[in-house]
N, C-alpha and C. Protein backbone atom coordinates (compact mmCIF):
# COMPACT_ATOMS: atom_id res chain seq x y z
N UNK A 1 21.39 21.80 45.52
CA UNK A 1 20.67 20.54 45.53
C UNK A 1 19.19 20.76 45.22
N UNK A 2 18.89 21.87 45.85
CA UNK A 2 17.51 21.70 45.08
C UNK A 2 17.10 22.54 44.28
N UNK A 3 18.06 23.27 43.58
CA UNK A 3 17.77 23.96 42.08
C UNK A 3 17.34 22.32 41.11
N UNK A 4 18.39 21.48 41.79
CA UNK A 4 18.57 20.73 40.97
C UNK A 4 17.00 19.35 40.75
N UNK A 5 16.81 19.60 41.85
CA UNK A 5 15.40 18.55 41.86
C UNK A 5 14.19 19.25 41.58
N UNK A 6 14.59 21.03 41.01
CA UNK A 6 13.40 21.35 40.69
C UNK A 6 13.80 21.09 39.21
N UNK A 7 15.01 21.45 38.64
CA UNK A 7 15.34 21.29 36.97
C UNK A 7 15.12 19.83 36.53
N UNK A 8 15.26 18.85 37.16
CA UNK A 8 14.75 17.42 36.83
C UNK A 8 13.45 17.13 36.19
N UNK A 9 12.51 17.65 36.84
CA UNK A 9 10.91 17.52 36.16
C UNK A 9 10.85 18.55 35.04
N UNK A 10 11.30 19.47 35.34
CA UNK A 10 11.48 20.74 34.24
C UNK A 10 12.20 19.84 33.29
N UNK A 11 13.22 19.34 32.76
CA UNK A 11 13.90 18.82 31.68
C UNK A 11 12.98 17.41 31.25
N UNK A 12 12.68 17.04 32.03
CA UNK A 12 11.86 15.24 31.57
C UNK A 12 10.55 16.14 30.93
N UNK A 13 9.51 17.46 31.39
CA UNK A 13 8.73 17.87 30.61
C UNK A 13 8.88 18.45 29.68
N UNK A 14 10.20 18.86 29.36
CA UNK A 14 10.57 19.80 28.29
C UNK A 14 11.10 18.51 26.62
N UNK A 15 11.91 17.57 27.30
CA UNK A 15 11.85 16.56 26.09
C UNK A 15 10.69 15.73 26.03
N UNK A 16 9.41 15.67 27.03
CA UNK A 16 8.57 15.06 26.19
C UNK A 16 7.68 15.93 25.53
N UNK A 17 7.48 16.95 25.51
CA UNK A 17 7.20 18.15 24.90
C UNK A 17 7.53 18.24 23.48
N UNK A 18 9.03 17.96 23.27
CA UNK A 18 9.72 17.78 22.10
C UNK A 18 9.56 16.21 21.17
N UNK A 19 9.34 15.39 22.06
CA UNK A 19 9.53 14.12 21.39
C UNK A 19 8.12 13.57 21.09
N UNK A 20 7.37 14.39 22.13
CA UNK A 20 5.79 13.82 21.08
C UNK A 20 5.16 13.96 20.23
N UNK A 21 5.47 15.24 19.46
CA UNK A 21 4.85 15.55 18.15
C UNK A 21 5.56 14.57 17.04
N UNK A 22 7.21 14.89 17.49
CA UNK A 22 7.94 14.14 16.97
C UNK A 22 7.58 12.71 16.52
N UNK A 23 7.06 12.14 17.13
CA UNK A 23 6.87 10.65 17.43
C UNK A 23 4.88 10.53 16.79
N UNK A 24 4.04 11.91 16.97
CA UNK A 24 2.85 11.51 16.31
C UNK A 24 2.95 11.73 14.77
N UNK A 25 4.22 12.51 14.57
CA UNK A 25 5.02 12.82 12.85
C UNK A 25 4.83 11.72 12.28
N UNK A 26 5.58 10.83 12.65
CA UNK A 26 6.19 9.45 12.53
C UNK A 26 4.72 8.20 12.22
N UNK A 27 4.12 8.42 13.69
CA UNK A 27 2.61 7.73 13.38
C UNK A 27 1.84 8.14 11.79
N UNK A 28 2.03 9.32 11.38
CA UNK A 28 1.03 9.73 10.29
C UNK A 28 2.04 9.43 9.07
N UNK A 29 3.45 9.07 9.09
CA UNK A 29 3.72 8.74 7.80
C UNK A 29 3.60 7.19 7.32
N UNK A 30 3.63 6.88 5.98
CA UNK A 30 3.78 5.31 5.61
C UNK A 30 4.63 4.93 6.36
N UNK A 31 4.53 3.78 7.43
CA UNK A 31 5.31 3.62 7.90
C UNK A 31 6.07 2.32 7.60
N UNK A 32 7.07 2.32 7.03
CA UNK A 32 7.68 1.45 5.99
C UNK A 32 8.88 0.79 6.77
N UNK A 33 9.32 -0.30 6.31
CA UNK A 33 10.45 -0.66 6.56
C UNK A 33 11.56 -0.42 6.24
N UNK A 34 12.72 -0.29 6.82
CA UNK A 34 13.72 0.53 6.15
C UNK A 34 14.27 -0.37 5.24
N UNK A 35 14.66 -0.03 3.83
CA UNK A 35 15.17 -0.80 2.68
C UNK A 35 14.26 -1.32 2.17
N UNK A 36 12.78 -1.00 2.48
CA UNK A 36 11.72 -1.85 2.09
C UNK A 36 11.39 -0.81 0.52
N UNK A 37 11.29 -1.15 -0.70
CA UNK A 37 10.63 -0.76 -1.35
C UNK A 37 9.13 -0.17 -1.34
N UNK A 38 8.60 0.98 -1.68
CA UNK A 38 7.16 1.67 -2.20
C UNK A 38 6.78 2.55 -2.92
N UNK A 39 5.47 2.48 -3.36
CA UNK A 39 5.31 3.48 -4.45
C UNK A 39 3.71 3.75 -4.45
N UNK A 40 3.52 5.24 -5.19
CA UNK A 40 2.25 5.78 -5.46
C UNK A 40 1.62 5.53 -6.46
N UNK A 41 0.03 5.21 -6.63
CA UNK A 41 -0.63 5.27 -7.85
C UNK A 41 -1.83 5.10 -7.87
N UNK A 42 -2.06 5.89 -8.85
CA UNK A 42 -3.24 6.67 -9.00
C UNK A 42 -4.25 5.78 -9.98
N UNK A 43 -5.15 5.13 -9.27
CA UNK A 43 -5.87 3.88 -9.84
C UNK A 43 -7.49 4.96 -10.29
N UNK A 44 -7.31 4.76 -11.84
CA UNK A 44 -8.97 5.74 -11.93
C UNK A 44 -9.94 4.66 -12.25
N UNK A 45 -10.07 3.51 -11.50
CA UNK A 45 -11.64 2.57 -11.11
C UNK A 45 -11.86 1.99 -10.38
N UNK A 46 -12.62 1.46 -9.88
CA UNK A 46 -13.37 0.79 -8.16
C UNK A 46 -12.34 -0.46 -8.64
N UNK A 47 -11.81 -1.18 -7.68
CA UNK A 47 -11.16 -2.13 -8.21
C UNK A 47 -11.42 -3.22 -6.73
N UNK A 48 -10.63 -4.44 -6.85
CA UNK A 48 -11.07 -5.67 -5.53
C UNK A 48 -9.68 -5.91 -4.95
N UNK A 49 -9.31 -5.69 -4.03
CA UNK A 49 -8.42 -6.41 -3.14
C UNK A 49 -8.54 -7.35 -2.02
N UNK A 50 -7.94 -7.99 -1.42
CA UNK A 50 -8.09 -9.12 -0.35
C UNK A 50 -9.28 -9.10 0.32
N UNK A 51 -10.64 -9.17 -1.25
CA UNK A 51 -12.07 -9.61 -0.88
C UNK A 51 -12.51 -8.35 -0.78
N UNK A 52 -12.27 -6.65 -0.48
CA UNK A 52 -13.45 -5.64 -0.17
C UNK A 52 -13.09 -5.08 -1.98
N UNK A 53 -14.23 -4.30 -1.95
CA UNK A 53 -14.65 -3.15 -3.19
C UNK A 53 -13.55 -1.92 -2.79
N UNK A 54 -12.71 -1.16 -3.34
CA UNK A 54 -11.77 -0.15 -3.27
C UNK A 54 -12.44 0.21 -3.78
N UNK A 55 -12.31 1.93 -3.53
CA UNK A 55 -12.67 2.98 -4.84
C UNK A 55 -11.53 3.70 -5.66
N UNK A 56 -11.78 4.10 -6.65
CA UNK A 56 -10.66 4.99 -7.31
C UNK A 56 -10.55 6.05 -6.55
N UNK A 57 -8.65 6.04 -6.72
CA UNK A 57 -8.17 7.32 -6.43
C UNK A 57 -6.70 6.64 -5.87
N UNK A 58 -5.63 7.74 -4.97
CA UNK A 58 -4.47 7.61 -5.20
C UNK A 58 -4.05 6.55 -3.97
N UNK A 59 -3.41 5.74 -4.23
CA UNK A 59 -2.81 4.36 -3.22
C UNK A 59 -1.66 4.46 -2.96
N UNK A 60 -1.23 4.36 -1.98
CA UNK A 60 0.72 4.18 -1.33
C UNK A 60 0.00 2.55 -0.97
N UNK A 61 1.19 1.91 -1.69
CA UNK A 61 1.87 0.58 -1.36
C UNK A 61 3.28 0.19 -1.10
N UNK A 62 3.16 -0.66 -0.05
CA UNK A 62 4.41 -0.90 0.84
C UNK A 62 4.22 -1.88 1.91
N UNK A 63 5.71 -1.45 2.28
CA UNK A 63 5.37 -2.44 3.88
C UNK A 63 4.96 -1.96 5.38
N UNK A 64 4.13 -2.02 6.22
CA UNK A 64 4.34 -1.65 7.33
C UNK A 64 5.10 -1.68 8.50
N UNK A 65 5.03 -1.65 9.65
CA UNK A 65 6.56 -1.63 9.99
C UNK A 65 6.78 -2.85 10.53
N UNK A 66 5.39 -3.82 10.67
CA UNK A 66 5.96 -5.41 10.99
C UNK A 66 6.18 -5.89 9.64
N UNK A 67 6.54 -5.76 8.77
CA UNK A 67 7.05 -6.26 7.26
C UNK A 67 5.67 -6.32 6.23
N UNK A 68 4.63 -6.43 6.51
CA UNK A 68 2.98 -6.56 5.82
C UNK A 68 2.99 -5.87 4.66
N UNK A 69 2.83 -6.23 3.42
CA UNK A 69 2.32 -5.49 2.21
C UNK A 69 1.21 -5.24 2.76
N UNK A 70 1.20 -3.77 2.21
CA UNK A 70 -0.37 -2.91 3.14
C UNK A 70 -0.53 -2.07 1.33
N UNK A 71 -1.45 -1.51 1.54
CA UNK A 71 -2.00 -0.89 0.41
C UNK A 71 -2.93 0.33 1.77
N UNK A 72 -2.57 1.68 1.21
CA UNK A 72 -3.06 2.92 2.20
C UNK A 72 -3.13 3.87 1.15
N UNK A 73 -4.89 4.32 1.10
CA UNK A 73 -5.38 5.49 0.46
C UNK A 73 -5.31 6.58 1.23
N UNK A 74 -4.45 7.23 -0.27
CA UNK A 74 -4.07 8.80 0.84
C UNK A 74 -4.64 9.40 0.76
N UNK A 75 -5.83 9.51 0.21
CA UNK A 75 -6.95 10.90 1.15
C UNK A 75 -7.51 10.17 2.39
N UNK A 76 -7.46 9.28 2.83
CA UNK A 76 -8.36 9.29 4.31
C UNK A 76 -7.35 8.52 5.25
N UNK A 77 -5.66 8.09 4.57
CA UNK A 77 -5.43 6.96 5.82
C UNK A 77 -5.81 5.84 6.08
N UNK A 78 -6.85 5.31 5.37
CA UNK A 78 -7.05 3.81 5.72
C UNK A 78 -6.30 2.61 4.85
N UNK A 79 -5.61 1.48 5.91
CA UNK A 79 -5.45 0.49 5.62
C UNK A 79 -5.94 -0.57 4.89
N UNK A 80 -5.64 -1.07 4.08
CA UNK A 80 -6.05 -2.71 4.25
C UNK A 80 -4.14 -3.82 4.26
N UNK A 81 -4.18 -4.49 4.45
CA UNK A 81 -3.18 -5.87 4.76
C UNK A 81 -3.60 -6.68 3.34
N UNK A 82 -2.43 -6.85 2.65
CA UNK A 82 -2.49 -7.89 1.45
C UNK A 82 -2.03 -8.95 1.54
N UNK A 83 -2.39 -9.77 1.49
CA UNK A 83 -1.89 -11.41 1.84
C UNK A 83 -1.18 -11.78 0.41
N UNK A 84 0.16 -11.90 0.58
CA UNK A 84 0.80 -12.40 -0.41
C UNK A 84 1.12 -13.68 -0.64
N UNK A 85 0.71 -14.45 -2.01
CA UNK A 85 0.21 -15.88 -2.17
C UNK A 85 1.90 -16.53 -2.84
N UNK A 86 2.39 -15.50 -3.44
CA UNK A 86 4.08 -15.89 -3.76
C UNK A 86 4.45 -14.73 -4.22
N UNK A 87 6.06 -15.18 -3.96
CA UNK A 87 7.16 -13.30 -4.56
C UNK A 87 7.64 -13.93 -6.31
N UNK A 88 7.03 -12.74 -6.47
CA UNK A 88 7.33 -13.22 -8.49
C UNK A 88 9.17 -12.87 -8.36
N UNK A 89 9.62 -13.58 -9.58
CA UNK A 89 10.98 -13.37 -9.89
C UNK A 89 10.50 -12.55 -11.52
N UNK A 90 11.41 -11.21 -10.94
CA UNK A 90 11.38 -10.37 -12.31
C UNK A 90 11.64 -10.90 -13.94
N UNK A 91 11.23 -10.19 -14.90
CA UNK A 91 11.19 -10.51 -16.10
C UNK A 91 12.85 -10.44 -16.52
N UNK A 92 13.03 -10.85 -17.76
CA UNK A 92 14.17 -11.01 -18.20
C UNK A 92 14.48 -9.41 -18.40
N UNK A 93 14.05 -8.48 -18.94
CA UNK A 93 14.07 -6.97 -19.00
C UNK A 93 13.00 -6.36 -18.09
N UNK A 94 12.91 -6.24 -16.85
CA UNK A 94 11.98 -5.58 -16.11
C UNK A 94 11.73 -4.32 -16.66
N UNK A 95 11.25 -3.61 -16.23
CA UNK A 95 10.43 -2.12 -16.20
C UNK A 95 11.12 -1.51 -15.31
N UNK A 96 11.59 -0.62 -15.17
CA UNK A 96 12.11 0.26 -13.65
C UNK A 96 10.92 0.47 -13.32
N UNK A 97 9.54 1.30 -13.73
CA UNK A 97 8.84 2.01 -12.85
C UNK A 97 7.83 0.60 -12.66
N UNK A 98 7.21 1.10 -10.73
CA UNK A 98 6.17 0.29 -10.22
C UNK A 98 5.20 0.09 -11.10
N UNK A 99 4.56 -1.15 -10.89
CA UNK A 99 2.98 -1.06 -11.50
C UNK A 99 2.50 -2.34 -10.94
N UNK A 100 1.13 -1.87 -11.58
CA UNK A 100 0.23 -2.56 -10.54
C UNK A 100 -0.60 -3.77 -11.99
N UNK A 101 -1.18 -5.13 -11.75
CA UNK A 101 -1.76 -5.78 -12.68
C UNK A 101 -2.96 -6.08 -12.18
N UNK A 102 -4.08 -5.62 -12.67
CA UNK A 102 -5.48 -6.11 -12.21
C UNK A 102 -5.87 -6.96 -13.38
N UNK A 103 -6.50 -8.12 -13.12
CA UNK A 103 -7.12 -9.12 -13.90
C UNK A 103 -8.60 -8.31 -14.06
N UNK A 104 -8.94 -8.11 -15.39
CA UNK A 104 -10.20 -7.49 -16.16
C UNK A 104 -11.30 -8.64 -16.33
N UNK A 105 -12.51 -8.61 -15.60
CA UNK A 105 -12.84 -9.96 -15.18
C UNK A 105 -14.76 -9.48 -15.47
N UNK A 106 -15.55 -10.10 -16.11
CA UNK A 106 -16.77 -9.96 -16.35
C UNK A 106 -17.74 -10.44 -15.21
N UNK A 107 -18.48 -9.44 -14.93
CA UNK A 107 -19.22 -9.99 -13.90
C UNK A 107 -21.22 -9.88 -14.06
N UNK A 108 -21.89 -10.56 -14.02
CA UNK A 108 -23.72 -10.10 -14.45
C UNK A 108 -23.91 -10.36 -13.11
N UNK A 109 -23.38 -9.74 -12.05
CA UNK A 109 -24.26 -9.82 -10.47
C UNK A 109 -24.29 -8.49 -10.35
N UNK A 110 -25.16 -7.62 -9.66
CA UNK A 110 -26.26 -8.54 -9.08
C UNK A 110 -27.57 -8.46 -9.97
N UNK A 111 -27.81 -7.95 -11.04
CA UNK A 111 -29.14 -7.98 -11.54
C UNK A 111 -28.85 -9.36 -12.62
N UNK A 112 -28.24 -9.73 -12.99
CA UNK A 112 -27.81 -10.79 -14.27
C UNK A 112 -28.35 -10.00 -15.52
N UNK A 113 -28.82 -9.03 -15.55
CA UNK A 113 -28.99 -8.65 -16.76
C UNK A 113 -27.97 -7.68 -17.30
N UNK A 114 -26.95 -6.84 -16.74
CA UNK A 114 -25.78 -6.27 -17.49
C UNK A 114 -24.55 -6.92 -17.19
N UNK A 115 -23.47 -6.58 -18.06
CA UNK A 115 -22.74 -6.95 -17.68
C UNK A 115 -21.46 -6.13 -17.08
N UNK A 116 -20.80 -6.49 -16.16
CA UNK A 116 -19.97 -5.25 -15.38
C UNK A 116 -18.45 -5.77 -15.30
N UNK A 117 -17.44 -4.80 -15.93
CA UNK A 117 -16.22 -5.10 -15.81
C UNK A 117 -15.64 -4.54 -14.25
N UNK A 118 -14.86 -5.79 -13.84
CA UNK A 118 -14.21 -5.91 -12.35
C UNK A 118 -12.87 -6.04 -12.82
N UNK A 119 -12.19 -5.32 -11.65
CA UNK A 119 -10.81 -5.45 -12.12
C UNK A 119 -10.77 -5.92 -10.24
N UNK A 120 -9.50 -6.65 -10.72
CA UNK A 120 -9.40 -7.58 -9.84
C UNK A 120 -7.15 -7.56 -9.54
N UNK A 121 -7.21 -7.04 -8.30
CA UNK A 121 -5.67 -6.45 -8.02
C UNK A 121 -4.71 -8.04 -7.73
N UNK A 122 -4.12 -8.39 -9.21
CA UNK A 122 -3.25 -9.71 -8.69
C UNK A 122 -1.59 -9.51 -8.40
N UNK A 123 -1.65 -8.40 -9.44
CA UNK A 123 0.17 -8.15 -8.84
C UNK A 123 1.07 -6.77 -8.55
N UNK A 124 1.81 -6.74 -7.64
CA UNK A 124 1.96 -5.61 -7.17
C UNK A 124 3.64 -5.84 -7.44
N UNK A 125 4.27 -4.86 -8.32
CA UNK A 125 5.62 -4.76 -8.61
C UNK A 125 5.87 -3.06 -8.04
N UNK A 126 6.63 -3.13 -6.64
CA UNK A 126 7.16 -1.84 -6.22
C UNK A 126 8.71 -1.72 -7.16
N UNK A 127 9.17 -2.37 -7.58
CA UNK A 127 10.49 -2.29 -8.94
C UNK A 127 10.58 -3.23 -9.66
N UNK A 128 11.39 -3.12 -10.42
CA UNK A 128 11.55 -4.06 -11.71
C UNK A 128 12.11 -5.65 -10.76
N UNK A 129 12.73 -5.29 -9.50
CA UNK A 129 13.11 -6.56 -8.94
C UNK A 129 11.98 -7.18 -8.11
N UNK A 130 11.33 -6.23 -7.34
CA UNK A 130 10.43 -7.20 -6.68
C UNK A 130 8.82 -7.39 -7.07
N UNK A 131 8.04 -8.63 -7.05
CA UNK A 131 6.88 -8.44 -7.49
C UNK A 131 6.42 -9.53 -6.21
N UNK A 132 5.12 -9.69 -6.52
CA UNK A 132 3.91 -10.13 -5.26
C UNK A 132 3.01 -10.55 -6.02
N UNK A 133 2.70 -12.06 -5.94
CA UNK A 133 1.34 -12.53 -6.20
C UNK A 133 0.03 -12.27 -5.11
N UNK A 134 -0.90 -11.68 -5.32
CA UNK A 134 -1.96 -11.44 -4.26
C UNK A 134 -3.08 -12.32 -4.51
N UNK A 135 -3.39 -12.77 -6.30
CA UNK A 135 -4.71 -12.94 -6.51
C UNK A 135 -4.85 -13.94 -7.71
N UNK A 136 -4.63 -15.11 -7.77
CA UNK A 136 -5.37 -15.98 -8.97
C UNK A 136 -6.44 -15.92 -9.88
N UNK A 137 -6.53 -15.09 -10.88
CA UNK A 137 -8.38 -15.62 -11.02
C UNK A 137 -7.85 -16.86 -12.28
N UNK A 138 -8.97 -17.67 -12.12
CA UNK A 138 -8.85 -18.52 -12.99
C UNK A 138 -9.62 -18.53 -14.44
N UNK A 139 -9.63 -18.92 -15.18
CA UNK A 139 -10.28 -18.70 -16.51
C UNK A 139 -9.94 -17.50 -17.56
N UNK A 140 -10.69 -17.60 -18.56
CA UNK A 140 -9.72 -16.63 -19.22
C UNK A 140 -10.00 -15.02 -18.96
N UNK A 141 -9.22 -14.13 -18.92
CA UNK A 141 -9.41 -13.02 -18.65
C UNK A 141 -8.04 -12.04 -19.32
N UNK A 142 -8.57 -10.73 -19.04
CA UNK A 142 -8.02 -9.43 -19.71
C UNK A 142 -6.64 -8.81 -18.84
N UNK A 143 -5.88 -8.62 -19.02
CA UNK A 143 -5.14 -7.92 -17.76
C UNK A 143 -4.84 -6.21 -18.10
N UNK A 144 -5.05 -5.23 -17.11
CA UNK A 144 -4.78 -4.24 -17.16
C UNK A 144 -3.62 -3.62 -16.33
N UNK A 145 -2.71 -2.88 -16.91
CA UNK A 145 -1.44 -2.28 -15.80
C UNK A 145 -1.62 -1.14 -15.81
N UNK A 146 -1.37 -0.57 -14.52
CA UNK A 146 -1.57 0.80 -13.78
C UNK A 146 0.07 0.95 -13.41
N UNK A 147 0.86 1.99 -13.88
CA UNK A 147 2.06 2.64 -13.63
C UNK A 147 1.73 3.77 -12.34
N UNK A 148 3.11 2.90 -11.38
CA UNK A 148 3.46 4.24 -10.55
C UNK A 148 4.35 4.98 -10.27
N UNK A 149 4.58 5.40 -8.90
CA UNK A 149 5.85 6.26 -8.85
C UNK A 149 6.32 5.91 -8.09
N UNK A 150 7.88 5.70 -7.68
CA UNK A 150 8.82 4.75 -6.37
C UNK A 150 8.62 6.09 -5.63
N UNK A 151 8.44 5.67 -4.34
CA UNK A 151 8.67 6.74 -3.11
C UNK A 151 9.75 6.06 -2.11
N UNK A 152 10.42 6.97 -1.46
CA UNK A 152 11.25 6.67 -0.35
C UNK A 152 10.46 6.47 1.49
């Protein structure tokens, strides 16, 4: 009997021992929904999402694990949340691979004397089936596509 009430605390410290790294594993990956589509890509210019300045470099997009299109730069881990404005219905011949559509948009702020191309992040296709409206601009403008890679 009391081998046994000393092996009790001994076993409850020994699996949380085991299950917490386990479980901070888990915290540090995309944490996605299961069946949820995502993908990597490697954006080379400062670009605009839901209102802040991004910088170039490599992006995982997906869902988080309450369902949220998130956009997460993988050199540092940080978030942002994309507010999706409608789900596009794919083209008559989609694309298999992801890509991304930024609206190419002219801007003379803040000096008004040059002029500065903004790219501006409106659609996010993780496959040829699913796409995401994020961003309207209105008037006429340029569109640029950024190809990525599907991740699991």
């Amino acid at each position: 009997m009391r081998k046994a009430i000393l092996a009790t605390p001994l076993l409850i410290i020994m699996v949380f021992l085991i299950a917490w790294p386990m479980a901070r594993a888990a915290e540090n990956q995309p944490g996605q929904s299961a069946g949820q589509p995502a993908a990597l890509f490697k954006i080379p210019f400062e670009f605009r999402a839901a209102g802040k300045k991004i910088p170039a470099g490599e992006y995982w997009f997906g869902f988080n694990q309450a369902g949220k299109l998130i956009l997460r730069q993988t050199a540092t881990g940080k978030e942002l949340e994309l507010q999706v404005l409608e789900k596009l219905s794919p083209m008559e011949q989609p694309p298999t691979e992801p890509r991304l559509i930024f609206d190419e948009v002219g801007d003379f702020a803040p000096s008004y004397t040059e002029y500065f191309t903004v790219y501006v992040l409106s659609e996010i296709w993780l496959s040829g089936e699913e796409g995401f409206l994020i961003h309207v601009t209105k008037g006429t403008h340029k569109e640029k596509i950024i190809t990525g890679t599907s991740v699991k």
